[in-house]
PDB file of N, CA and C in Angstrom:
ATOM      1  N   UNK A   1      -2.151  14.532 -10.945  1.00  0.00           N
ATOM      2  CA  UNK A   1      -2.315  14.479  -9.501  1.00  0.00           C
ATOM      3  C   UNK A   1      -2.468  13.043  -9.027  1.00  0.00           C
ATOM      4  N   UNK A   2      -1.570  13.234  -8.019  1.00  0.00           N
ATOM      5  CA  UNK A   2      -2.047  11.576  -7.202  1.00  0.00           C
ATOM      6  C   UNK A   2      -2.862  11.684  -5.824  1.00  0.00           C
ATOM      7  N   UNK A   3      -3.742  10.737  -5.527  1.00  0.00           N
ATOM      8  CA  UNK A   3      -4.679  10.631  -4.357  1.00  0.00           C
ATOM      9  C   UNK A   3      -4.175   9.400  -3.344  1.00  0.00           C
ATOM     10  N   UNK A   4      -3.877   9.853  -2.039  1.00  0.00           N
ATOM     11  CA  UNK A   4      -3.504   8.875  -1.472  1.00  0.00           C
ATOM     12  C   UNK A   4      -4.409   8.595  -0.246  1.00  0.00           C
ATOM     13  N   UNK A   5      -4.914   7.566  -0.201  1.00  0.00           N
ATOM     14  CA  UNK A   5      -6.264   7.114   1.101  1.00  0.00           C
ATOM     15  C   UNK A   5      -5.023   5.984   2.112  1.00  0.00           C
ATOM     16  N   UNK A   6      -5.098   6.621   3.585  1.00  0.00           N
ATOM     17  CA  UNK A   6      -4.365   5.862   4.483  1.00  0.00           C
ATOM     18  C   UNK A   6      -5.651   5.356   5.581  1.00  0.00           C
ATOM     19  N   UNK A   7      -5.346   3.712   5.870  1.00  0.00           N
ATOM     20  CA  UNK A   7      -5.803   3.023   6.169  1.00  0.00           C
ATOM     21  C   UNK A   7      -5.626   2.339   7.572  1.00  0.00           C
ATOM     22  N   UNK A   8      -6.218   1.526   8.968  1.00  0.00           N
ATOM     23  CA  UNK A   8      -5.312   0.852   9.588  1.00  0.00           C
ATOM     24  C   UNK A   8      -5.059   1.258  10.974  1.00  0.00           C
ATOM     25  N   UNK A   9      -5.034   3.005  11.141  1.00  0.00           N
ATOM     26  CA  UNK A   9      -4.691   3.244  12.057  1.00  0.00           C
ATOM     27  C   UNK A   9      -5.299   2.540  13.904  1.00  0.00           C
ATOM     28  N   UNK A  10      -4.724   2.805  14.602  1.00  0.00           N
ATOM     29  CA  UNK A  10      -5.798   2.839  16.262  1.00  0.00           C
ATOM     30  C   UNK A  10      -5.164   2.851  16.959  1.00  0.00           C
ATOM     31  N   UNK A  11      -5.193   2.304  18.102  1.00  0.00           N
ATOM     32  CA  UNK A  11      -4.919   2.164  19.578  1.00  0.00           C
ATOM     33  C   UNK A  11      -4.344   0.606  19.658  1.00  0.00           C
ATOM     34  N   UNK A  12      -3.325   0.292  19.875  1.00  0.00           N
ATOM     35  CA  UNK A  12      -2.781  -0.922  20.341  1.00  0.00           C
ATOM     36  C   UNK A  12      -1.844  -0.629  21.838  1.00  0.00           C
ATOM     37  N   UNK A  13      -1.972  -1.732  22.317  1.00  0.00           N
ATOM     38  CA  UNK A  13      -1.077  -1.903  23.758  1.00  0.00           C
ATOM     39  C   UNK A  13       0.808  -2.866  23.183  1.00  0.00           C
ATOM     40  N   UNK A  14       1.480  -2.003  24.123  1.00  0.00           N
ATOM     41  CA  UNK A  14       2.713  -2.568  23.479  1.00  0.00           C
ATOM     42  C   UNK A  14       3.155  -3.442  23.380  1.00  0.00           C
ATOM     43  N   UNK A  15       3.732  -4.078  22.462  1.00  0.00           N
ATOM     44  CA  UNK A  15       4.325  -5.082  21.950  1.00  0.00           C
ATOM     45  C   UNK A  15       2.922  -5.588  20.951  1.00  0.00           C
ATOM     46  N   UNK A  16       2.081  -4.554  20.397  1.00  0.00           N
ATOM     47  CA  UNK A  16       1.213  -5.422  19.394  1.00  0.00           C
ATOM     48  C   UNK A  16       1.487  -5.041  18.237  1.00  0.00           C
ATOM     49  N   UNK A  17       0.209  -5.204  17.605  1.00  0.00           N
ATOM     50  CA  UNK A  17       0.882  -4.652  16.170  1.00  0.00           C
ATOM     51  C   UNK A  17      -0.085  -4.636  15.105  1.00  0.00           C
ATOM     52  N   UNK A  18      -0.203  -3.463  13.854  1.00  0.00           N
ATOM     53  CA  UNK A  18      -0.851  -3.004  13.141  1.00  0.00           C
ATOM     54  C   UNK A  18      -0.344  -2.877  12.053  1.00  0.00           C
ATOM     55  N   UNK A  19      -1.204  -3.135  10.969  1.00  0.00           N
ATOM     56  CA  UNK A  19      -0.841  -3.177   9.760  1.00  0.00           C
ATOM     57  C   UNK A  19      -1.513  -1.668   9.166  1.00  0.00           C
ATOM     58  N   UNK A  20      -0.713  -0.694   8.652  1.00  0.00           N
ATOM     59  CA  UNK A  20      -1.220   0.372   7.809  1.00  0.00           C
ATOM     60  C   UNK A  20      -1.543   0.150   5.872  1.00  0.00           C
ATOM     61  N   UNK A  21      -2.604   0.637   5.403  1.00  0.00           N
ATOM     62  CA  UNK A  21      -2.060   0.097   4.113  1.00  0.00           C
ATOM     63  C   UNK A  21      -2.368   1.778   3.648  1.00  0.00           C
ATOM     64  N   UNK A  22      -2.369   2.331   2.420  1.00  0.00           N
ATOM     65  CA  UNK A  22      -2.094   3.542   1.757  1.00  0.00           C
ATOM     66  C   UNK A  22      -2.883   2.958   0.533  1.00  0.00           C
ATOM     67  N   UNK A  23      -3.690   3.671  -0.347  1.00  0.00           N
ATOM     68  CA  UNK A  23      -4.538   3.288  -1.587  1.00  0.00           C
ATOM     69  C   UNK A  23      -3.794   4.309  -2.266  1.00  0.00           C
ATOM     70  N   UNK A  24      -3.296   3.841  -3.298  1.00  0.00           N
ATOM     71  CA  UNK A  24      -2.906   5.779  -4.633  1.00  0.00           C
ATOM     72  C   UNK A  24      -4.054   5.091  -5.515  1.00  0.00           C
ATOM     73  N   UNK A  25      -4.198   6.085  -6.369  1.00  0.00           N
ATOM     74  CA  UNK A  25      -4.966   6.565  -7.631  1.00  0.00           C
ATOM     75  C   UNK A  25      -4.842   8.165  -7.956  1.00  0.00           C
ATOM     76  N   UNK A  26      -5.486   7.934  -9.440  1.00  0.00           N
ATOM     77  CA  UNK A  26      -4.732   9.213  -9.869  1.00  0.00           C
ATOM     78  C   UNK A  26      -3.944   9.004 -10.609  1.00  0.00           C
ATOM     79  N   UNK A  27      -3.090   9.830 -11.549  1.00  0.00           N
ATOM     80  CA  UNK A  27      -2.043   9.800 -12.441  1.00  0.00           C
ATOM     81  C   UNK A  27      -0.528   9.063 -11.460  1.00  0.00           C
ATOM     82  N   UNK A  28      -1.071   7.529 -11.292  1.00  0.00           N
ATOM     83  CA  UNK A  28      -0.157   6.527 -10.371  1.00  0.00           C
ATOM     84  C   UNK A  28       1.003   6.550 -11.364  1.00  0.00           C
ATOM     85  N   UNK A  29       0.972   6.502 -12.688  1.00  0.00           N
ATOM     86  CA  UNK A  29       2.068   6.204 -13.740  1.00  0.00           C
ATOM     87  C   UNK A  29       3.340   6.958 -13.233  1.00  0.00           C
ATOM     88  N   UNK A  30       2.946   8.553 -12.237  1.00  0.00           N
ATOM     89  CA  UNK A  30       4.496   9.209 -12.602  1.00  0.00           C
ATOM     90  C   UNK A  30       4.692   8.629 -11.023  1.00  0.00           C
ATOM     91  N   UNK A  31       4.198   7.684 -10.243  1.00  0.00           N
ATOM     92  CA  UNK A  31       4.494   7.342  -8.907  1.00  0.00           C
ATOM     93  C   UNK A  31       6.266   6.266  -9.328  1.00  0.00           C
ATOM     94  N   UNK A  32       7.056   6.628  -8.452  1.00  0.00           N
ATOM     95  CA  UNK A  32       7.726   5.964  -8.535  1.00  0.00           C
ATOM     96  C   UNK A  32       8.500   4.820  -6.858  1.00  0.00           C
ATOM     97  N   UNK A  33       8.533   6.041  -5.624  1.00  0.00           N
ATOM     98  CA  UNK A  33       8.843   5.168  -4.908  1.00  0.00           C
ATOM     99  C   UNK A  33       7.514   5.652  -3.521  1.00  0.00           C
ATOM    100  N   UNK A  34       7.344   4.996  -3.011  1.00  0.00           N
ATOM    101  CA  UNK A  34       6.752   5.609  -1.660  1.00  0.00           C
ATOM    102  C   UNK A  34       6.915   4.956  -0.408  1.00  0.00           C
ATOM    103  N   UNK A  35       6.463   5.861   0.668  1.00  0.00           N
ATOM    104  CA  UNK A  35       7.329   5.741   1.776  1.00  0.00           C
ATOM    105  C   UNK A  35       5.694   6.112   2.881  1.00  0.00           C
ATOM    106  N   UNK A  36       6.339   5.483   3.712  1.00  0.00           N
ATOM    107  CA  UNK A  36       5.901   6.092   5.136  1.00  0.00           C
ATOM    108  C   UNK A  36       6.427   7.386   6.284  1.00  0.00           C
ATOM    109  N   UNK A  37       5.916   8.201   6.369  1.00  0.00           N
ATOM    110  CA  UNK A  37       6.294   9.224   7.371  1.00  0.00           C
ATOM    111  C   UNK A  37       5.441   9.073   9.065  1.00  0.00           C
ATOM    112  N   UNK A  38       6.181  10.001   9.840  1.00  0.00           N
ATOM    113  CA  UNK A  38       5.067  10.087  10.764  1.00  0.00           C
ATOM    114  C   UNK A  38       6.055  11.164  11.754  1.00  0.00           C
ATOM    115  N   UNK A  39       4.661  11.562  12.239  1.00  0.00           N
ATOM    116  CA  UNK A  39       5.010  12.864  13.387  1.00  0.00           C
ATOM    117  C   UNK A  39       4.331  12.978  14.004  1.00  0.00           C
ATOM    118  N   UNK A  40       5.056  12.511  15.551  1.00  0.00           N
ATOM    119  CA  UNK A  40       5.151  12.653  17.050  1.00  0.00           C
ATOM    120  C   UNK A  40       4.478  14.063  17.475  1.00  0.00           C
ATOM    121  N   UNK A  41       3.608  14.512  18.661  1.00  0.00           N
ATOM    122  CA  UNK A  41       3.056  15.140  18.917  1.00  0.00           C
ATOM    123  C   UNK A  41       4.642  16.369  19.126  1.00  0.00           C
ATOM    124  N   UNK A  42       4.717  17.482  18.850  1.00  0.00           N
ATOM    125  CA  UNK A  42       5.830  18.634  19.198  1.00  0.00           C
ATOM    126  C   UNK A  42       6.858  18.114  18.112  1.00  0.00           C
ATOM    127  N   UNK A  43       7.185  17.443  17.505  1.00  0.00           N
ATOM    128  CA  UNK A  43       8.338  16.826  16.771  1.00  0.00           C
ATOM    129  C   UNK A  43       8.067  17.428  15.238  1.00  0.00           C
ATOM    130  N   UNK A  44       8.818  17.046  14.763  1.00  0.00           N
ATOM    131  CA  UNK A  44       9.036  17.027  13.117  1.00  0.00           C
ATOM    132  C   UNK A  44       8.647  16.045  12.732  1.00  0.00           C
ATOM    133  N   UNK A  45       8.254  16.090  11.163  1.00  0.00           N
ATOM    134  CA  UNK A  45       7.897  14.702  10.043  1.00  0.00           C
ATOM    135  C   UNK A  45       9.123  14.052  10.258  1.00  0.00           C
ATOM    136  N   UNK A  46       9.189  12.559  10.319  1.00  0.00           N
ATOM    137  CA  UNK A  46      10.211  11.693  10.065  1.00  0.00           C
ATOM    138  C   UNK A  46      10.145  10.700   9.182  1.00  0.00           C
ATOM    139  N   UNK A  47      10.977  10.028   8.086  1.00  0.00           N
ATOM    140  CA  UNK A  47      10.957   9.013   7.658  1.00  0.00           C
ATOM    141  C   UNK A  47      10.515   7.559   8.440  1.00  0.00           C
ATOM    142  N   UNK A  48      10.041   7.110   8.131  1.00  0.00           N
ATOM    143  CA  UNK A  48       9.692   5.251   8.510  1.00  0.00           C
ATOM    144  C   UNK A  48      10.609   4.549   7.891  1.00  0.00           C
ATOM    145  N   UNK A  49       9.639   4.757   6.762  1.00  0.00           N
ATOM    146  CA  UNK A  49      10.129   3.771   5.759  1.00  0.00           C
ATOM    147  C   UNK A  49       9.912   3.970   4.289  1.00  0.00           C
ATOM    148  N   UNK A  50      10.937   3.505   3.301  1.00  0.00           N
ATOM    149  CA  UNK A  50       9.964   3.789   1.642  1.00  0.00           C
ATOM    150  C   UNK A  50      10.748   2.201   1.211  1.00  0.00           C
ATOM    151  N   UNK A  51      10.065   2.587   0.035  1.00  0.00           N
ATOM    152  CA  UNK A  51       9.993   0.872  -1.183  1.00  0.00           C
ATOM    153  C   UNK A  51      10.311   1.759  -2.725  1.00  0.00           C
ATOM    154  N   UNK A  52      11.073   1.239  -3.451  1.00  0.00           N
ATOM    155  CA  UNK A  52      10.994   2.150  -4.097  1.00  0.00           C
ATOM    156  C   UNK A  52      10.276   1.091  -5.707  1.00  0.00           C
ATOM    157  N   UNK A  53       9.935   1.079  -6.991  1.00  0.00           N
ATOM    158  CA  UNK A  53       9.167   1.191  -7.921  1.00  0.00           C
ATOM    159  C   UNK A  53       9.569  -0.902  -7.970  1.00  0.00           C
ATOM    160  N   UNK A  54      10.847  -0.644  -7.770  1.00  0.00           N
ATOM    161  CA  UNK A  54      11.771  -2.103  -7.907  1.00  0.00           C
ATOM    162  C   UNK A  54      11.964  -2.729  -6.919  1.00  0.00           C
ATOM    163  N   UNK A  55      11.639  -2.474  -5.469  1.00  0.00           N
ATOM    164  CA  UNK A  55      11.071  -3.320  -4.539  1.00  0.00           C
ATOM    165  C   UNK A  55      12.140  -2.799  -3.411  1.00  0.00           C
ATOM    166  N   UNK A  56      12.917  -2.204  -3.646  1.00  0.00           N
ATOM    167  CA  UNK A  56      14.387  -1.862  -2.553  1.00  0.00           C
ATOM    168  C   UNK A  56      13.798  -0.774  -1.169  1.00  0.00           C
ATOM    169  N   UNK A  57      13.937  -0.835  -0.449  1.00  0.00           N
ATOM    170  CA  UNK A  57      13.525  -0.419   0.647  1.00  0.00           C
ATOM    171  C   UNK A  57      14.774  -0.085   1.782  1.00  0.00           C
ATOM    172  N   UNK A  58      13.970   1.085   2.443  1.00  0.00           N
ATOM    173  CA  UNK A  58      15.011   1.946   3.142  1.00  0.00           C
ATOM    174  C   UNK A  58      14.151   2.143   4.453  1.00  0.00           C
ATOM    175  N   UNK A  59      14.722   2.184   5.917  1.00  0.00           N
ATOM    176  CA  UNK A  59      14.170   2.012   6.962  1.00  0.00           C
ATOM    177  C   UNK A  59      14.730   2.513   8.048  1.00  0.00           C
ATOM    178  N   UNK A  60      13.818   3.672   8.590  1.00  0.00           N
ATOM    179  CA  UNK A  60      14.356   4.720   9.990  1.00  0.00           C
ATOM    180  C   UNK A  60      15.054   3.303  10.858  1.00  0.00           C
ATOM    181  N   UNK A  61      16.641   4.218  11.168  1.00  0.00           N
ATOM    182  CA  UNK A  61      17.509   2.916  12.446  1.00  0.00           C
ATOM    183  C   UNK A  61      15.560   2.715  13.803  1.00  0.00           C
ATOM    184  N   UNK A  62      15.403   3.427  13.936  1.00  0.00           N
ATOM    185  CA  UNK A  62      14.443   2.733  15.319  1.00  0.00           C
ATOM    186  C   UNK A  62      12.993   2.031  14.762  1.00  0.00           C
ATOM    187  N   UNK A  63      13.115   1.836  13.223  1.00  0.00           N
ATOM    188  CA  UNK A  63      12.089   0.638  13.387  1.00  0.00           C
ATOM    189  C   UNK A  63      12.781  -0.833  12.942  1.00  0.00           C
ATOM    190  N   UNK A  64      14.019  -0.463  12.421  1.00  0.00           N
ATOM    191  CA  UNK A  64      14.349  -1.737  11.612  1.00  0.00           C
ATOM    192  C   UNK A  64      14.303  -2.940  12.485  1.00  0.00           C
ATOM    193  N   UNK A  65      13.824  -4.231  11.422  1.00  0.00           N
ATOM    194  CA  UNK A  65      13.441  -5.408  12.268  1.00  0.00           C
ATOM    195  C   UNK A  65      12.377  -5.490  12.936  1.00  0.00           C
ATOM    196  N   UNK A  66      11.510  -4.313  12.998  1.00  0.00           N
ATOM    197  CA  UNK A  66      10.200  -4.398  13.682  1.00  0.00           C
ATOM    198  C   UNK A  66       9.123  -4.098  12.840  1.00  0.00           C
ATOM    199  N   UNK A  67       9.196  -3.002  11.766  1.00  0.00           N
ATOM    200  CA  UNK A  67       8.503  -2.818  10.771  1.00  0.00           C
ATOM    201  C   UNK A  67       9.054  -3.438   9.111  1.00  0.00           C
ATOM    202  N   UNK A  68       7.931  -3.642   8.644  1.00  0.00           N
ATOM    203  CA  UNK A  68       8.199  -4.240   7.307  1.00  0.00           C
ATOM    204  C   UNK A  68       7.111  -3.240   6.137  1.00  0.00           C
ATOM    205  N   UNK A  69       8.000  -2.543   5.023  1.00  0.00           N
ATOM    206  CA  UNK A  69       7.058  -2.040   3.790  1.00  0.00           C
ATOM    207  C   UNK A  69       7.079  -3.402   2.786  1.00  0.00           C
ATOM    208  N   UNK A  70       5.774  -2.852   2.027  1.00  0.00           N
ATOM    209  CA  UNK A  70       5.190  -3.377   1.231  1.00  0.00           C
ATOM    210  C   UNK A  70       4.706  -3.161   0.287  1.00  0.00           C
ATOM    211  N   UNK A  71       4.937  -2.938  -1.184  1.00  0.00           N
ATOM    212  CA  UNK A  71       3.768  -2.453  -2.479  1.00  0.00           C
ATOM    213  C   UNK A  71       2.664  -4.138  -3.189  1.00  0.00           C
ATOM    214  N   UNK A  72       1.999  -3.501  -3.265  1.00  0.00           N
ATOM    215  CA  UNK A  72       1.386  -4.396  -4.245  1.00  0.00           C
ATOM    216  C   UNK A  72       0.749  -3.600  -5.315  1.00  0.00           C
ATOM    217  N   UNK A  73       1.508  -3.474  -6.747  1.00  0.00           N
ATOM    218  CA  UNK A  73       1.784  -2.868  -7.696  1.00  0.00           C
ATOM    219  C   UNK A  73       0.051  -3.335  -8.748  1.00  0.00           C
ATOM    220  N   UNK A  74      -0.308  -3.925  -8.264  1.00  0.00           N
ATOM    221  CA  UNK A  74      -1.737  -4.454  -9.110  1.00  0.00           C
ATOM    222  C   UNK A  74      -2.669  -3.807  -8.302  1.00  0.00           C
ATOM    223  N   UNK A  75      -2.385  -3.756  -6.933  1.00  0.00           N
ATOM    224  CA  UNK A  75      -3.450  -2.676  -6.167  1.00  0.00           C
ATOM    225  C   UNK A  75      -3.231  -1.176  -6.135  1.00  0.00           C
ATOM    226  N   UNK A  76      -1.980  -1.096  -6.412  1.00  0.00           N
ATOM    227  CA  UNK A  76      -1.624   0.521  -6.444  1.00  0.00           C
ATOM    228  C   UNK A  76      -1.659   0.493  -4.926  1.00  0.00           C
ATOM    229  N   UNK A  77      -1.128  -0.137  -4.121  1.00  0.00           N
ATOM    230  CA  UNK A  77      -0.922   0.161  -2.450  1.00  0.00           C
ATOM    231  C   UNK A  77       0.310  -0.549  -1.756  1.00  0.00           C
ATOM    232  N   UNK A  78       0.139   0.728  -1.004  1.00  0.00           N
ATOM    233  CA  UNK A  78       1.774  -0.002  -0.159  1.00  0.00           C
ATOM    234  C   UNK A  78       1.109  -0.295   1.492  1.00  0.00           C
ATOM    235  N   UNK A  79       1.944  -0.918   1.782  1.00  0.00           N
ATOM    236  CA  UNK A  79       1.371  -1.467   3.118  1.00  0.00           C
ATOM    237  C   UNK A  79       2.956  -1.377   4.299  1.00  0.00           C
ATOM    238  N   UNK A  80       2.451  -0.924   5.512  1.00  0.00           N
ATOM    239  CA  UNK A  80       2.980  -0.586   6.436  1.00  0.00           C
ATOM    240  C   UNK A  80       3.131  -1.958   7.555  1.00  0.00           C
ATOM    241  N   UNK A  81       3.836  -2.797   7.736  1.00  0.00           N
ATOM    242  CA  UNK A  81       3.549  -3.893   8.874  1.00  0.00           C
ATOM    243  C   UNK A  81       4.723  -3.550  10.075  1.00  0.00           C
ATOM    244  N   UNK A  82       3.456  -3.111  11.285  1.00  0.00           N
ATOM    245  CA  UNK A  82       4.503  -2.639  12.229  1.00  0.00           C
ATOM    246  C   UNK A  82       4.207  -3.850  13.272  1.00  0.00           C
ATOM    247  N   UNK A  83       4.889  -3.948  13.994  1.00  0.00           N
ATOM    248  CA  UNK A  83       5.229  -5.268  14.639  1.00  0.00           C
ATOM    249  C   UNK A  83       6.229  -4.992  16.354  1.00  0.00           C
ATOM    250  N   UNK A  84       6.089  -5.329  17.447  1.00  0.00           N
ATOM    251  CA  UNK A  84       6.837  -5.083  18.364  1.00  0.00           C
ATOM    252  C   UNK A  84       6.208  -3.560  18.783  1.00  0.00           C
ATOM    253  N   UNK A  85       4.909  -3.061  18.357  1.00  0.00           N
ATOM    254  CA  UNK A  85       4.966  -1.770  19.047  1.00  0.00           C
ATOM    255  C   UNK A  85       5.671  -1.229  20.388  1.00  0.00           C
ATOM    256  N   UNK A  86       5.994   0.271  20.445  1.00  0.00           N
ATOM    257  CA  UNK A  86       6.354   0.963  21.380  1.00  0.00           C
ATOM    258  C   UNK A  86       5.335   2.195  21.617  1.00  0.00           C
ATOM    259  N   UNK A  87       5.546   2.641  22.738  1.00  0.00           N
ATOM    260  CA  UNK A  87       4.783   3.944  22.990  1.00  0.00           C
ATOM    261  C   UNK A  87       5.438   5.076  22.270  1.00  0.00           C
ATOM    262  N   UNK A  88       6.566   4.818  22.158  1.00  0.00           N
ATOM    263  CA  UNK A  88       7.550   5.974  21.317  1.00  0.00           C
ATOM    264  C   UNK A  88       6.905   6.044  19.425  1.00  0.00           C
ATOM    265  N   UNK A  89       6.232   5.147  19.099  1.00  0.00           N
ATOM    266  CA  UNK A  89       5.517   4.657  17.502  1.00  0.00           C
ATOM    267  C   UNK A  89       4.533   5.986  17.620  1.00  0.00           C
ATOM    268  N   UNK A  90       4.174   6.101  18.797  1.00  0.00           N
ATOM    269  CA  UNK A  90       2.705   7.161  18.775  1.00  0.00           C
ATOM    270  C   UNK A  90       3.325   8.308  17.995  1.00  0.00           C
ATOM    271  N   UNK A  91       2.321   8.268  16.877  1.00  0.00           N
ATOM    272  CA  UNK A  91       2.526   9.215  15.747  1.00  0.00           C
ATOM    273  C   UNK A  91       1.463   9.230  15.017  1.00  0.00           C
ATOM    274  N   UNK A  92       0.958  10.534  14.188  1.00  0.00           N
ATOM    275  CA  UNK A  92       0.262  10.153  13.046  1.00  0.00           C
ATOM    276  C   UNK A  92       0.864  10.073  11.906  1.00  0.00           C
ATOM    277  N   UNK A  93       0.841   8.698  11.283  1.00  0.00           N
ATOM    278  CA  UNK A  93       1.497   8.432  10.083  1.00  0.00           C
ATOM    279  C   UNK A  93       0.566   8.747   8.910  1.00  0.00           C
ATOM    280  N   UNK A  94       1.672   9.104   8.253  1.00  0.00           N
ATOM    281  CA  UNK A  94       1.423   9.759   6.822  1.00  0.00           C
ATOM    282  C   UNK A  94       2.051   8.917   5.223  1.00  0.00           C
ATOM    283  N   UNK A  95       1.102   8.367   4.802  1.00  0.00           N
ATOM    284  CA  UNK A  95       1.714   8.108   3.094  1.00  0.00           C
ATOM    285  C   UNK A  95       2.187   9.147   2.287  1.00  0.00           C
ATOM    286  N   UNK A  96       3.433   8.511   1.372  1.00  0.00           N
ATOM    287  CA  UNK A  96       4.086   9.995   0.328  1.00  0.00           C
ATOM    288  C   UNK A  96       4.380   9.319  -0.976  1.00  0.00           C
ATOM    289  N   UNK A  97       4.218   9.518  -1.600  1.00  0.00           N
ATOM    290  CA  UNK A  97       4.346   9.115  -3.188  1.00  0.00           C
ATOM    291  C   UNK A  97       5.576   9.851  -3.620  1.00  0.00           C
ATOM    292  N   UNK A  98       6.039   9.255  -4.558  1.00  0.00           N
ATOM    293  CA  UNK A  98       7.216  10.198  -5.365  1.00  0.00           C
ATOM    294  C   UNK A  98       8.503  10.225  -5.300  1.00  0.00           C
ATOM    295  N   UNK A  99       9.159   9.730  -3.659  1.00  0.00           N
ATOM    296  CA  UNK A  99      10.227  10.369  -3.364  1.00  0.00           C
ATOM    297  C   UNK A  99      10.971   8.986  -2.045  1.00  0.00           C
ATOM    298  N   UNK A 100      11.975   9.007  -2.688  1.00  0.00           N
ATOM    299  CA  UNK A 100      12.408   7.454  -1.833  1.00  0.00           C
ATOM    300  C   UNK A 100      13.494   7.737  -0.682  1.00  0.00           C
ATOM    301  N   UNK A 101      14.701   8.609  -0.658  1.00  0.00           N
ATOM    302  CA  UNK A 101      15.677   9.059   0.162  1.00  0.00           C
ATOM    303  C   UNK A 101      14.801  10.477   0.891  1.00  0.00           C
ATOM    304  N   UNK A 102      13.670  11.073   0.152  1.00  0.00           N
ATOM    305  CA  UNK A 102      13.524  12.568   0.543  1.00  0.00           C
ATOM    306  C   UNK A 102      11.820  12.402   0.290  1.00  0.00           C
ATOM    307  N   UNK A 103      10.885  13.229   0.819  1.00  0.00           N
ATOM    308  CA  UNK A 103       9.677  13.072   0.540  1.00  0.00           C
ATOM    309  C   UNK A 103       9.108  13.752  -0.930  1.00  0.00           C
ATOM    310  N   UNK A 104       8.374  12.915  -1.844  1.00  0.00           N
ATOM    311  CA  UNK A 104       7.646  13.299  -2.945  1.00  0.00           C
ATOM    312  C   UNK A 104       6.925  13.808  -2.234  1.00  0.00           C
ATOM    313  N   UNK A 105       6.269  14.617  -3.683  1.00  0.00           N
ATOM    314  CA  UNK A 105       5.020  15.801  -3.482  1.00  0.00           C
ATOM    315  C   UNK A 105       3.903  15.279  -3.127  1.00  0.00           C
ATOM    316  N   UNK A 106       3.279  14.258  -3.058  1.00  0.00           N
ATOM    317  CA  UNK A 106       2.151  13.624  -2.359  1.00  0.00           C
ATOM    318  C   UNK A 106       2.303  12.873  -1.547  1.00  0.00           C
ATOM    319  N   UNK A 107       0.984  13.313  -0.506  1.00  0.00           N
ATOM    320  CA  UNK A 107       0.991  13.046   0.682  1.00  0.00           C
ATOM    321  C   UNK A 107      -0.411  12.611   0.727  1.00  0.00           C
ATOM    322  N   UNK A 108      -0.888  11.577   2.118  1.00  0.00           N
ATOM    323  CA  UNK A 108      -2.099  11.017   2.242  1.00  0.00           C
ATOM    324  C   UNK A 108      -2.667  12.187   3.538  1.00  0.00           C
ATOM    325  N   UNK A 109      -3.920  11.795   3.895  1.00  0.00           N
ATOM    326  CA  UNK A 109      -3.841  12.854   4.898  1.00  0.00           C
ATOM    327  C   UNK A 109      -4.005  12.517   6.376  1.00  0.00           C
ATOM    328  N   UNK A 110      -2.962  11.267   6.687  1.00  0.00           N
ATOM    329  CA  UNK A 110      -2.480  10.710   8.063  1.00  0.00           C
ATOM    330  C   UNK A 110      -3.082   9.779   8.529  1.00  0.00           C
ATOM    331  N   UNK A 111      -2.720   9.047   9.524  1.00  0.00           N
ATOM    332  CA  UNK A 111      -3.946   8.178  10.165  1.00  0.00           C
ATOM    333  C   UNK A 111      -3.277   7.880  11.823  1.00  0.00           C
ATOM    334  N   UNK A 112      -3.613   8.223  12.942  1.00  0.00           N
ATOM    335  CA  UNK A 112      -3.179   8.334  14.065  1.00  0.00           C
ATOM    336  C   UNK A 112      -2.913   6.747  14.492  1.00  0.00           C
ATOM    337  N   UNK A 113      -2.126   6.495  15.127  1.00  0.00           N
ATOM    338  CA  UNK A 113      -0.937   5.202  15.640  1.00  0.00           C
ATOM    339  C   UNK A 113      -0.988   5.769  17.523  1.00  0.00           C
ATOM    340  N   UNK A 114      -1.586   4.724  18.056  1.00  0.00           N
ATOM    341  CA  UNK A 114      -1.365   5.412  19.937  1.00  0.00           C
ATOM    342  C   UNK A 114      -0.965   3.751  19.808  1.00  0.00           C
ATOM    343  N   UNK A 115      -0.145   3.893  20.734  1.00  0.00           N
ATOM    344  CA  UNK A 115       0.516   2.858  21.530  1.00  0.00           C
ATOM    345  C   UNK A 115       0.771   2.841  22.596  1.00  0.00           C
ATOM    346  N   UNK A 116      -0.463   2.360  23.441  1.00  0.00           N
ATOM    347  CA  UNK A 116      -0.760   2.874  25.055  1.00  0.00           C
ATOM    348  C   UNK A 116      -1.352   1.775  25.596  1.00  0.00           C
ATOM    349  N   UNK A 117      -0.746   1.409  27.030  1.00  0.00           N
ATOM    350  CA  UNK A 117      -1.625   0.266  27.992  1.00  0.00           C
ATOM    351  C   UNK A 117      -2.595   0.768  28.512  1.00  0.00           C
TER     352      UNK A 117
END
């Protein structure tokens, strides 16, 4: 089993910006890529972003250039740098372990993102 602690979240006014970070522990060994999700109040889970074990990274078209992933493989954490907020960001984002094009079986258990004047 893997444990994922998400970090970071709040309230910013637009155009600011927040850094999320994600802690794993736990049987991290079978972790291979992880990603960021998040879901909009009425909406579906969506991809953000993932990193995968070797550093390659994949990124929803409406954040690219505004958000940046991150692992740091000695902390066992990936880090979320969102940048240029929008009110459209308002989501609670979610960490996922496992799964780089599609979501792995672990999940963190969210951390709310408002992006409001």
């Amino acid at each position: 089993q893997v444990q994922l602690v998400e970090s970071g979240g709040g309230l910013v006014q637009p155009g600011g910006s927040l850094r999320l970070s994600c802690a794993a522990s736990g049987s991290i060994f079978s972790i291979n890529a992880m990603a960021w999700y998040r879901q909009a109040p009425g909406k579906g889970r969506e991809l953000v972003a993932a990193i995968s074990s070797s550093g390659s990274t994949n990124y929803a078209d409406s954040v690219k250039g505004r958000f940046t992933i991150s692992r740091d493989n000695a902390k066992n954490t990936v880090y979320l740098q969102m940048n240029s907020l929008k009110p459209e960001d308002t989501a609670v984002y979610y960490c996922n372990a496992g799964g780089y094009y599609g979501p792995g079986p672990y999940w963190g258990q969210g951390t709310q993102v408002t992006v409001s004047s």
